[in-house]
Protein backbone atom coordinates (compact mmCIF):
# COMPACT_ATOMS: atom_id res chain seq x y z
CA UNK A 1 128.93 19.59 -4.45
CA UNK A 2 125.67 21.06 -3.23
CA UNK A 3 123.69 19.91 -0.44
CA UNK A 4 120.29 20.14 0.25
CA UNK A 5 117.50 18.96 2.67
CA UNK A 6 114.70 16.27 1.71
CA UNK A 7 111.84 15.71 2.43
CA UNK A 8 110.40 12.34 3.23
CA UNK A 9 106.89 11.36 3.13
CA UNK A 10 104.83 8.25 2.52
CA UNK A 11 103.62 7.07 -0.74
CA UNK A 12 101.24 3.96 -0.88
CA UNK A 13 103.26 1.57 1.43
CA UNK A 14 106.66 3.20 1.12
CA UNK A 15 108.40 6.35 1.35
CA UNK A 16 109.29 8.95 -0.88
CA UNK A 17 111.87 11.94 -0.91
CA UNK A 18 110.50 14.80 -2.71
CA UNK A 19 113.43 16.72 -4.68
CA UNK A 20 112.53 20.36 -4.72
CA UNK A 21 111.25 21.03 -7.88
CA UNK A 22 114.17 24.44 -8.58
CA UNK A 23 116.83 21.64 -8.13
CA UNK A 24 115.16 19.10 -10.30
CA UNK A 25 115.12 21.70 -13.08
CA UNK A 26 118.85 22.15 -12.60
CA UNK A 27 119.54 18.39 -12.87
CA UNK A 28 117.38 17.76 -15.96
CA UNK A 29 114.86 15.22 -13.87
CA UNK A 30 111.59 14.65 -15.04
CA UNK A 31 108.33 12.75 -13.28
CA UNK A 32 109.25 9.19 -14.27
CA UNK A 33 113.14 9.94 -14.05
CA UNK A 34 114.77 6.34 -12.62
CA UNK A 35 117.10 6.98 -9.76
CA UNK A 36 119.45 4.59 -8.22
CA UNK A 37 120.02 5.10 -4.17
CA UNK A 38 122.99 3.45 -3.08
CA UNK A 39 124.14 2.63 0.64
CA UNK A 40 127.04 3.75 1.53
CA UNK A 41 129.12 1.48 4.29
CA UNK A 42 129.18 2.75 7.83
CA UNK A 43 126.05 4.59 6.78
CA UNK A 44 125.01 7.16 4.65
CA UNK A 45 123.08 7.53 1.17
CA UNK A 46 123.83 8.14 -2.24
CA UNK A 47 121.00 9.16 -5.08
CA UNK A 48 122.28 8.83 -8.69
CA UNK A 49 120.64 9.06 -11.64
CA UNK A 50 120.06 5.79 -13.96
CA UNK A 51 121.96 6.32 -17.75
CA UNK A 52 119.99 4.62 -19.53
CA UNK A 53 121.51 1.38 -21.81
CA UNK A 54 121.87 2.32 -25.74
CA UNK A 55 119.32 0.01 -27.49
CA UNK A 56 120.71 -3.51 -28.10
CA UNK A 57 120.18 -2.26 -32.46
CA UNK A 58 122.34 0.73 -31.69
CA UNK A 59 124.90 -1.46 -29.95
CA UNK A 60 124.77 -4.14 -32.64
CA UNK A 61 125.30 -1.61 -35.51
CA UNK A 62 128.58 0.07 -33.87
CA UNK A 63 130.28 -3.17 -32.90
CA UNK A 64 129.63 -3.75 -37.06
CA UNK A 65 131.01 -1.11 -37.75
CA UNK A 66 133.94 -1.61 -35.35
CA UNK A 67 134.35 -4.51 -37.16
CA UNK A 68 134.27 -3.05 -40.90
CA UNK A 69 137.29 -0.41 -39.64
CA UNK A 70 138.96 -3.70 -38.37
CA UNK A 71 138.90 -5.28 -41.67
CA UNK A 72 140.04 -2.31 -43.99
CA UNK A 73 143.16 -1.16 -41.50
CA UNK A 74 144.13 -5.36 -41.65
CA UNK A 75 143.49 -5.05 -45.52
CA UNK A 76 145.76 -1.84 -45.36
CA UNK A 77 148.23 -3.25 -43.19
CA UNK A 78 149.14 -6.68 -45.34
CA UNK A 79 149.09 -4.33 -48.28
CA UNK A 80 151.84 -2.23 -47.18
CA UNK A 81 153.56 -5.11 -45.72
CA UNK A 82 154.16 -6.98 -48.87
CA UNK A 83 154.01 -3.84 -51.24
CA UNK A 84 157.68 -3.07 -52.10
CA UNK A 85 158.70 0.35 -52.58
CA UNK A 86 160.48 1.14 -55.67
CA UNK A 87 162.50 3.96 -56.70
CA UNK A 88 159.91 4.81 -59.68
CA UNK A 89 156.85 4.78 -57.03
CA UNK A 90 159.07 7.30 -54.58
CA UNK A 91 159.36 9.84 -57.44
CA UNK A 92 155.72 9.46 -58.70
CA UNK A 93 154.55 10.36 -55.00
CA UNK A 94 157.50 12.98 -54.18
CA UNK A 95 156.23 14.78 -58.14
CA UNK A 96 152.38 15.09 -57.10
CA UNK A 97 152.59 15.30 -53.61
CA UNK A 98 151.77 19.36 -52.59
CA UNK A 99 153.63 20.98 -49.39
């Protein structure tokens, strides 16, 4: 991990850290970029940047989905639970089944 030197200066009321702007470009941070700064016990800081939350539509639409895969492999599973396997349907898949 790299390590590099801050500078602190005031902004308004409060103070900012000013992340040179060769190491911003290396990180992918833009003006606006959210930042979470975490205090370490016994001292010390940690800056981390915020992932931002997939939409709640995005969410909604995958656990669906999740949902839809649930169904068809329950579908799939009583189906080969109660579907008996005959000598007739063995040969029929062992004849068109390629190797």
């Amino acid at each position: 991990m790299e390590t590099i030197e801050l500078s602190v200066g005031r902004w308004g009321n409060s103070f900012a850290a000013r992340i040179p702007a060769e190491t911003a470009r290396a990180l992918k941070i833009d003006e606006g970029a959210k930042l979470r700064l975490s205090l370490k016990k016994g001292g010390g800081l940690v800056l981390r940047e915020v992932v931002p939350a997939r939409d709640a539509r995005q969410a909604q639409e995958d656990a669906a989905t999740r949902k839809r895969v649930a169904d068809v492999l329950a579908m799939i599973r009583t189906w080969h639970a109660t579907t008996p396997v005959s000598d007739d349907s063995l040969a029929l898949w062992r004849g068109t089944a390629r190797y």
